[in-house]
C-alpha atoms as a PDB file:
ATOM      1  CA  UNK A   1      61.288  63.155 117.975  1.00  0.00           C
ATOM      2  CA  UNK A   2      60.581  64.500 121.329  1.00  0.00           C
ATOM      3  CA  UNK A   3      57.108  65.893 121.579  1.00  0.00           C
ATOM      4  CA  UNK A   4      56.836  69.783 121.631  1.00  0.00           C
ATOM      5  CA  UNK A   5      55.112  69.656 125.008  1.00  0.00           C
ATOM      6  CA  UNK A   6      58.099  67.785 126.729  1.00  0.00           C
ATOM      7  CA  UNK A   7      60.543  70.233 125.733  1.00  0.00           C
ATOM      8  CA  UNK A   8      58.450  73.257 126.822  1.00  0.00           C
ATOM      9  CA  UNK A   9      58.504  72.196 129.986  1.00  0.00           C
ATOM     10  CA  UNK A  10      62.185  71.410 129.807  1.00  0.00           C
ATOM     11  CA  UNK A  11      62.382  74.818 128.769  1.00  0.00           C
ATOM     12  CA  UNK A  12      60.298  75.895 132.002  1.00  0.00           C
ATOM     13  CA  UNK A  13      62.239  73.975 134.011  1.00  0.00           C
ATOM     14  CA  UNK A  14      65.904  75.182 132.837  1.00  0.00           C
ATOM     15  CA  UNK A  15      64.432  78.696 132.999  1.00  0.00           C
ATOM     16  CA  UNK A  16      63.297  78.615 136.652  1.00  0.00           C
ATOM     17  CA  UNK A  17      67.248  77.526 137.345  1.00  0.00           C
ATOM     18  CA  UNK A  18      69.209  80.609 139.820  1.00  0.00           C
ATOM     19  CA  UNK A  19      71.499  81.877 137.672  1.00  0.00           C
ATOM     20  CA  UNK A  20      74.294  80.890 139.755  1.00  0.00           C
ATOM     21  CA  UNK A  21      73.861  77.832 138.267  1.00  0.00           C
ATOM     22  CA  UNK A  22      74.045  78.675 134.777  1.00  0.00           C
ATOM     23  CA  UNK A  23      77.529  80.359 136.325  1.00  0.00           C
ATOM     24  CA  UNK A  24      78.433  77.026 137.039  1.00  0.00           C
ATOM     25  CA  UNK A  25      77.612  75.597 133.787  1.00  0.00           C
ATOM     26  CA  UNK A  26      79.325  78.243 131.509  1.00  0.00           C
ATOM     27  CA  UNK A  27      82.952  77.534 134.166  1.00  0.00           C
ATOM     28  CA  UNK A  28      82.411  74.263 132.471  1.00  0.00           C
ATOM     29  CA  UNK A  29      81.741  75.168 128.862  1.00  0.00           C
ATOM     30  CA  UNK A  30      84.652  77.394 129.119  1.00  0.00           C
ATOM     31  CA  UNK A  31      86.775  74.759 130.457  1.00  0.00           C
ATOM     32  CA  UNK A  32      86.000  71.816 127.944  1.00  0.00           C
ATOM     33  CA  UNK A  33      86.241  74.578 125.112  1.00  0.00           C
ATOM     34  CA  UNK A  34      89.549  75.669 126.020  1.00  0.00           C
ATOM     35  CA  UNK A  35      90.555  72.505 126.556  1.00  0.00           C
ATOM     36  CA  UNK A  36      89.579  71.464 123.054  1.00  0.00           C
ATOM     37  CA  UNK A  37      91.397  74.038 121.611  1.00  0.00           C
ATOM     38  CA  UNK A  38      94.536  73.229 123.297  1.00  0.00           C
ATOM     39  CA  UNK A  39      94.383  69.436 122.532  1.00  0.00           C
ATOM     40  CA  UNK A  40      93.564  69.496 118.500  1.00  0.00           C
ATOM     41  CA  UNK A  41      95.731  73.009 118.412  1.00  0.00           C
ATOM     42  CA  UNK A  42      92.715  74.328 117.052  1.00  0.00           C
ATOM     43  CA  UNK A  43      92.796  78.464 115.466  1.00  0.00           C
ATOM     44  CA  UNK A  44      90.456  80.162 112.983  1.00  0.00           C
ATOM     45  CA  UNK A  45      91.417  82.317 110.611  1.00  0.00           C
ATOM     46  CA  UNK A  46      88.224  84.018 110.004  1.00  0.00           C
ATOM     47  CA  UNK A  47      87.589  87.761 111.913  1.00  0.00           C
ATOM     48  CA  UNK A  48      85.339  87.525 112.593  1.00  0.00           C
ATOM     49  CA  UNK A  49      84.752  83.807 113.194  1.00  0.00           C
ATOM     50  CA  UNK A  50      81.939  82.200 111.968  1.00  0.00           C
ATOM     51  CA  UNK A  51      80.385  79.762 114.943  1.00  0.00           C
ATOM     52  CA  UNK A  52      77.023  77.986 114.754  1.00  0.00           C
ATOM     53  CA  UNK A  53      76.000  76.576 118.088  1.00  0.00           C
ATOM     54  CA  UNK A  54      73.132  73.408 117.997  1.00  0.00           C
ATOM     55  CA  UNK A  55      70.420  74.219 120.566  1.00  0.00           C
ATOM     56  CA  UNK A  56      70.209  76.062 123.673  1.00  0.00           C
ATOM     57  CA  UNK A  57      67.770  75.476 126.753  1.00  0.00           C
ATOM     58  CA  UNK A  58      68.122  78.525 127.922  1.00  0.00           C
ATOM     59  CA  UNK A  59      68.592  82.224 126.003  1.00  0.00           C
ATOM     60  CA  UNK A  60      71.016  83.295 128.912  1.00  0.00           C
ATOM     61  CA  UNK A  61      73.146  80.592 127.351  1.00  0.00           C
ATOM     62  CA  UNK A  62      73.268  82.946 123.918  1.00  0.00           C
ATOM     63  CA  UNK A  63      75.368  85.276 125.593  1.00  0.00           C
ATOM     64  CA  UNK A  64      77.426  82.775 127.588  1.00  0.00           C
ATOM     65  CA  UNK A  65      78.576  81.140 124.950  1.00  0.00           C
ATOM     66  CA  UNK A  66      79.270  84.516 122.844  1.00  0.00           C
ATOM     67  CA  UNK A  67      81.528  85.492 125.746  1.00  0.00           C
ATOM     68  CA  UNK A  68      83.323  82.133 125.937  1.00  0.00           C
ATOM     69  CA  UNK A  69      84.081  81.880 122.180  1.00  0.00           C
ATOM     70  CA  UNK A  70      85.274  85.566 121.925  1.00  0.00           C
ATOM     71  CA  UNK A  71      87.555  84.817 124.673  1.00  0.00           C
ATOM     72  CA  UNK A  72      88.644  81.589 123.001  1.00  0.00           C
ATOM     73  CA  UNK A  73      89.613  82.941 119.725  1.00  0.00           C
ATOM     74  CA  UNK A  74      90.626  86.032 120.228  1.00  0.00           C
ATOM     75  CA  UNK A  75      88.839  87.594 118.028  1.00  0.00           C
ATOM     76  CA  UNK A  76      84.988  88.937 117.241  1.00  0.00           C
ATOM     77  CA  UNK A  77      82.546  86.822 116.274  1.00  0.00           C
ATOM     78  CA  UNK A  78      79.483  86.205 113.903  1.00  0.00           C
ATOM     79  CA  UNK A  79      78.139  83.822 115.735  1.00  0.00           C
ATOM     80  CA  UNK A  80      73.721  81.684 115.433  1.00  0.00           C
ATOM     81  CA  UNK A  81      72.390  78.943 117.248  1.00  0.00           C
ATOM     82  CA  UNK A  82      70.287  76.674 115.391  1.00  0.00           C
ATOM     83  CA  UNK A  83      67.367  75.616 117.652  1.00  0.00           C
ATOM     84  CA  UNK A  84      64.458  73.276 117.031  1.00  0.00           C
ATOM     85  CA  UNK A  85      62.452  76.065 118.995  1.00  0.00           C
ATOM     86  CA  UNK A  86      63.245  79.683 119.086  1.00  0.00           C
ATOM     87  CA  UNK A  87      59.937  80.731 121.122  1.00  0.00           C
ATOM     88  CA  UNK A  88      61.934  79.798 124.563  1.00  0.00           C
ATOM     89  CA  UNK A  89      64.645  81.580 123.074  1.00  0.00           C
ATOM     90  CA  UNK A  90      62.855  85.139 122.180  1.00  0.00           C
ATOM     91  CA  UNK A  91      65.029  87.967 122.520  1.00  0.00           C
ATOM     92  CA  UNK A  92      68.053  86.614 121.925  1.00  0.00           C
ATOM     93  CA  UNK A  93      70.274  87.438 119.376  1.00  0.00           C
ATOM     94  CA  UNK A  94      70.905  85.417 116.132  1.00  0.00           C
ATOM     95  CA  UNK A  95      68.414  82.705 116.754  1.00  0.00           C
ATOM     96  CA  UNK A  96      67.529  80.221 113.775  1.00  0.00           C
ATOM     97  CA  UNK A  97      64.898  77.426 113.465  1.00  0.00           C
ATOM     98  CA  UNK A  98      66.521  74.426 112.665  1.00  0.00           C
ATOM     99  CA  UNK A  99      66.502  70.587 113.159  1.00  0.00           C
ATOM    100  CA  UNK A 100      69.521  69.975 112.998  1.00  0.00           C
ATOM    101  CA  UNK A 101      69.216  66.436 111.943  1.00  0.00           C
ATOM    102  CA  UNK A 102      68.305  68.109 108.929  1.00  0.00           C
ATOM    103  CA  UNK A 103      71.282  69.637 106.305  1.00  0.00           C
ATOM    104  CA  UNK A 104      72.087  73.248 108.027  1.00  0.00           C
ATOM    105  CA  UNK A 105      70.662  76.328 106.268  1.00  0.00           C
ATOM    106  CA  UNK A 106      73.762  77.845 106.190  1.00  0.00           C
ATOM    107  CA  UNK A 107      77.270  76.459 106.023  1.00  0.00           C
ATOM    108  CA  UNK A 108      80.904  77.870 105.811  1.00  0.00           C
ATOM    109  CA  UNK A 109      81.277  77.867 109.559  1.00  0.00           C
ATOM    110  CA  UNK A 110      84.885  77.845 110.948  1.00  0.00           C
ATOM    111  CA  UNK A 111      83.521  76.292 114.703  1.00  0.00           C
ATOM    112  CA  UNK A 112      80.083  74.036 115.559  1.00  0.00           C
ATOM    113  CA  UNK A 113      79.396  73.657 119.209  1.00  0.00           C
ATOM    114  CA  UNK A 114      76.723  71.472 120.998  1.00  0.00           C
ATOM    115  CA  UNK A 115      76.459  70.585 124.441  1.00  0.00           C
ATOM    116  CA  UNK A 116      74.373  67.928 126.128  1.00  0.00           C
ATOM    117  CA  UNK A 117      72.388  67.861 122.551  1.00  0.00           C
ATOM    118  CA  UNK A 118      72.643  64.138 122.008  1.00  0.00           C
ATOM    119  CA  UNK A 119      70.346  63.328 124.874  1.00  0.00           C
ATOM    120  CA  UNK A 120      67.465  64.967 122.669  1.00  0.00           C
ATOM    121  CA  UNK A 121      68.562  63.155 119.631  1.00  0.00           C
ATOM    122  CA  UNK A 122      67.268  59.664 118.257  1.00  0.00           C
ATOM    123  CA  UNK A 123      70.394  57.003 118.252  1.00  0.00           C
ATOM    124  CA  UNK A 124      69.420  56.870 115.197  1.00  0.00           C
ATOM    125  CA  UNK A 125      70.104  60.065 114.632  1.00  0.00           C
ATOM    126  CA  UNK A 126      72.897  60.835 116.457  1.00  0.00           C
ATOM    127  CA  UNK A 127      75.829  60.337 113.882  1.00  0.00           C
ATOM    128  CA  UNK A 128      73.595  62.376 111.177  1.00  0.00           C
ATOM    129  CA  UNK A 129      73.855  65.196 112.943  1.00  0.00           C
ATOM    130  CA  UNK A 130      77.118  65.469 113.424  1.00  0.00           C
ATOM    131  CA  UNK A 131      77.740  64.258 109.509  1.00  0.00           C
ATOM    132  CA  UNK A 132      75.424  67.824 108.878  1.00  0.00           C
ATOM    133  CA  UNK A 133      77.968  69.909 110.976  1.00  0.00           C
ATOM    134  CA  UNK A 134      80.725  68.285 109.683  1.00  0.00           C
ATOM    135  CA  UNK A 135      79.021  69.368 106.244  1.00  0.00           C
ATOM    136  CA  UNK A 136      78.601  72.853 107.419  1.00  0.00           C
ATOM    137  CA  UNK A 137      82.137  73.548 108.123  1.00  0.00           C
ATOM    138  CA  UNK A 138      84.189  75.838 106.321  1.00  0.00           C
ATOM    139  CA  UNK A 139      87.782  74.356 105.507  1.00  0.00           C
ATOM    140  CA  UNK A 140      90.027  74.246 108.551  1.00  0.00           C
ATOM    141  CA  UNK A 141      86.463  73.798 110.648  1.00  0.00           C
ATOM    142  CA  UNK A 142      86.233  72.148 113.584  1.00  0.00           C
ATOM    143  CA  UNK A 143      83.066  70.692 114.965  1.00  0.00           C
ATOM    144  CA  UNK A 144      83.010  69.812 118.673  1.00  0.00           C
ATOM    145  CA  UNK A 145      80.214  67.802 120.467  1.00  0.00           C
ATOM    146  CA  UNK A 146      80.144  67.725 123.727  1.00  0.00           C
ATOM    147  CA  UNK A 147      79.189  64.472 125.858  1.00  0.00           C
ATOM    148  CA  UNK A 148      78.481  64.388 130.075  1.00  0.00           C
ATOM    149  CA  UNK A 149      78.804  61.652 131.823  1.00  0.00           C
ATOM    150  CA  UNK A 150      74.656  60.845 132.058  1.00  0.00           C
ATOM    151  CA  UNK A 151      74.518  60.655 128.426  1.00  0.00           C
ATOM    152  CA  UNK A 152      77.235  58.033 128.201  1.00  0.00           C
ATOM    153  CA  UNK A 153      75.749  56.009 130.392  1.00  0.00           C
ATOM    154  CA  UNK A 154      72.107  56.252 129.922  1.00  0.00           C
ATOM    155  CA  UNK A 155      69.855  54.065 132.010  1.00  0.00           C
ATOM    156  CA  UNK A 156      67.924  56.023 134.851  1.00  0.00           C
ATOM    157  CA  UNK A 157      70.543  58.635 134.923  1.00  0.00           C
ATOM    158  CA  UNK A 158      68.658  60.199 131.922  1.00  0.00           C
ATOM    159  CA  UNK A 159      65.029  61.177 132.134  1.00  0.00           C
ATOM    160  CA  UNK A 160      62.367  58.667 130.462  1.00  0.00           C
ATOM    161  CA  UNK A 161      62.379  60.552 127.251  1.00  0.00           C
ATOM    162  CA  UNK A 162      66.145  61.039 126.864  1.00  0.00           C
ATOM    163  CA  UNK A 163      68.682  59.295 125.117  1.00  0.00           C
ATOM    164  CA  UNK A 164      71.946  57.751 125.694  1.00  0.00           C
ATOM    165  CA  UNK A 165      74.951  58.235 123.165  1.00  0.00           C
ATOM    166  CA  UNK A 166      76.849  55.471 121.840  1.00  0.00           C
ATOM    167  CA  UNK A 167      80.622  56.749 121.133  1.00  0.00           C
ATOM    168  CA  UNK A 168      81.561  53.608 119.447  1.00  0.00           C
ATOM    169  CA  UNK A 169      78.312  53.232 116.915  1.00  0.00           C
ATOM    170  CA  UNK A 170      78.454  57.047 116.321  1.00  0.00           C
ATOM    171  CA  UNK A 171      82.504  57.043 115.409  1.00  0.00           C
ATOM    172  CA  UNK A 172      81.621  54.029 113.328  1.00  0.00           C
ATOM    173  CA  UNK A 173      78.720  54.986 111.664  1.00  0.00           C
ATOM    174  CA  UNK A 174      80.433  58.703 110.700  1.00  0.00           C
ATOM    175  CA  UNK A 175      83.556  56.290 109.395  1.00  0.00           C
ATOM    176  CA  UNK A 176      81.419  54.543 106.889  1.00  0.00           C
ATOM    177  CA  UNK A 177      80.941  58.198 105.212  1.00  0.00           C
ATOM    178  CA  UNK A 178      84.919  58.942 105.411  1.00  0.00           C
ATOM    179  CA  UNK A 179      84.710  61.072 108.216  1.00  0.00           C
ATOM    180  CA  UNK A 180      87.161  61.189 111.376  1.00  0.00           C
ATOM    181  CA  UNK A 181      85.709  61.465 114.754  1.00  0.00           C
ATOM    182  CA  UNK A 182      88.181  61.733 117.294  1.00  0.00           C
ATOM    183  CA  UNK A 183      86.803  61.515 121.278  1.00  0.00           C
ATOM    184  CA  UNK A 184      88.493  63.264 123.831  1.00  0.00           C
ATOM    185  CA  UNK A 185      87.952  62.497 127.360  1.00  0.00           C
ATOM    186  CA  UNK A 186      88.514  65.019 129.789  1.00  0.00           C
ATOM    187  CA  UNK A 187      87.915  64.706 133.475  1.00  0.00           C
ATOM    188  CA  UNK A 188      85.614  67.144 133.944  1.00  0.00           C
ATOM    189  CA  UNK A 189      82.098  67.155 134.865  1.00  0.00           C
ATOM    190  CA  UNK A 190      82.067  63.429 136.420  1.00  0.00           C
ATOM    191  CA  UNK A 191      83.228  62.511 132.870  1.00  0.00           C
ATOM    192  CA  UNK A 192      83.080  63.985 129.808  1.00  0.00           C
ATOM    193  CA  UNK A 193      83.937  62.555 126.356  1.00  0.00           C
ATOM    194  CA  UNK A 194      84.092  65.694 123.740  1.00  0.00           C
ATOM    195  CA  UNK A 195      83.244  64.255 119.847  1.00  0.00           C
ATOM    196  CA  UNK A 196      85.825  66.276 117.510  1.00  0.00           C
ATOM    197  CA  UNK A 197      85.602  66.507 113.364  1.00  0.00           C
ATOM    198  CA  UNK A 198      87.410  68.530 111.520  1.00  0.00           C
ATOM    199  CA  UNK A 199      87.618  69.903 107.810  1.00  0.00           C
END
């Protein structure tokens, strides 16, 4: 596990970011969820939708991704974010400490989103966390993990204390417990391969 004082000044870091480039980031989020959606035909039922998001580095990303997903669906929202840390996260809304390679607190969710989360995973890990949201999903769920193109290739891309995601070993390894991951690539980003499971 990554040490707490690493990730607090990750936190410090992302925070000290101009906000035009958290603009830039949510153009992409939007993007790669809308693409999503149009490629596995994806549409909850639920209004309002129940949507757990895994992690967040920064709390203006809490209302980012509450704007994206209301646009997405259509529809309101009920919408947490499980964090390992919810101090750099303090005044956002619907914030709950979580590992999430740990089962979920809560489950009946009808979309899991995480973004750039594998890199602070264990490979080890990696395929247990998204076996706990594909848990967590409500029938119909989809779960949606999204991969850039530094943590598919790893190496000195990443930071010394990051990790690389193996597509191959995680599909596999989620297999051997009868679940289907299906990647989708999408040109985005420099390269982005998107992990999808769905109830």
């Amino acid at each position: 596990m990554i040490s707490s004082e690493i990730l607090a000044k990750h936190y410090r870091e992302y925070a000290s970011r101009p906000q035009d480039w958290v603009d830039l980031r949510a153009h992409i989020k939007k993007q790669i969820v809308q693409d999503v959606f149009e490629q596995t035909g994806f549409s909850p039922t639920g209004n309002p939708v129940k949507i757990a998001v895994l992690g967040a580095s920064d709390k203006r990303y809490i209302a980012v991704h509450h704007t994206i997903f209301t646009e997405a669906v259509q529809k309101d929202v009920a919408m947490i974010t499980f964090d390992l840390d919810e101090a750099h996260l303090a005044g956002a809304h619907g914030i709950v400490e979580h590992d999430v390679t740990s089962p979920f607190p809560e489950t009946g969710f009808e979309l899991i989103f995480s973004h750039a989360l594998m890199k602070f995973i264990l490979p080890q890990e990696q395929a247990v966390v998204l076996k706990n949201a594909y848990n967590a999903l409500a029938p119909g769920g989809l779960a949606m993990h999204i991969l850039h193109f530094a943590e598919l290739k790893g190496g000195t891309i990443l930071k010394d204390w990051q990790y690389r995601a193996d597509v191959e070993k995680i599909v596999a390894a989620l297999a051997k417990d009868g679940i289907i991951c299906k990647p989708i690539s999408l040109n985005i980003d420099g390269g982005t391969v998107v992990l999808v499971t769905q109830k």
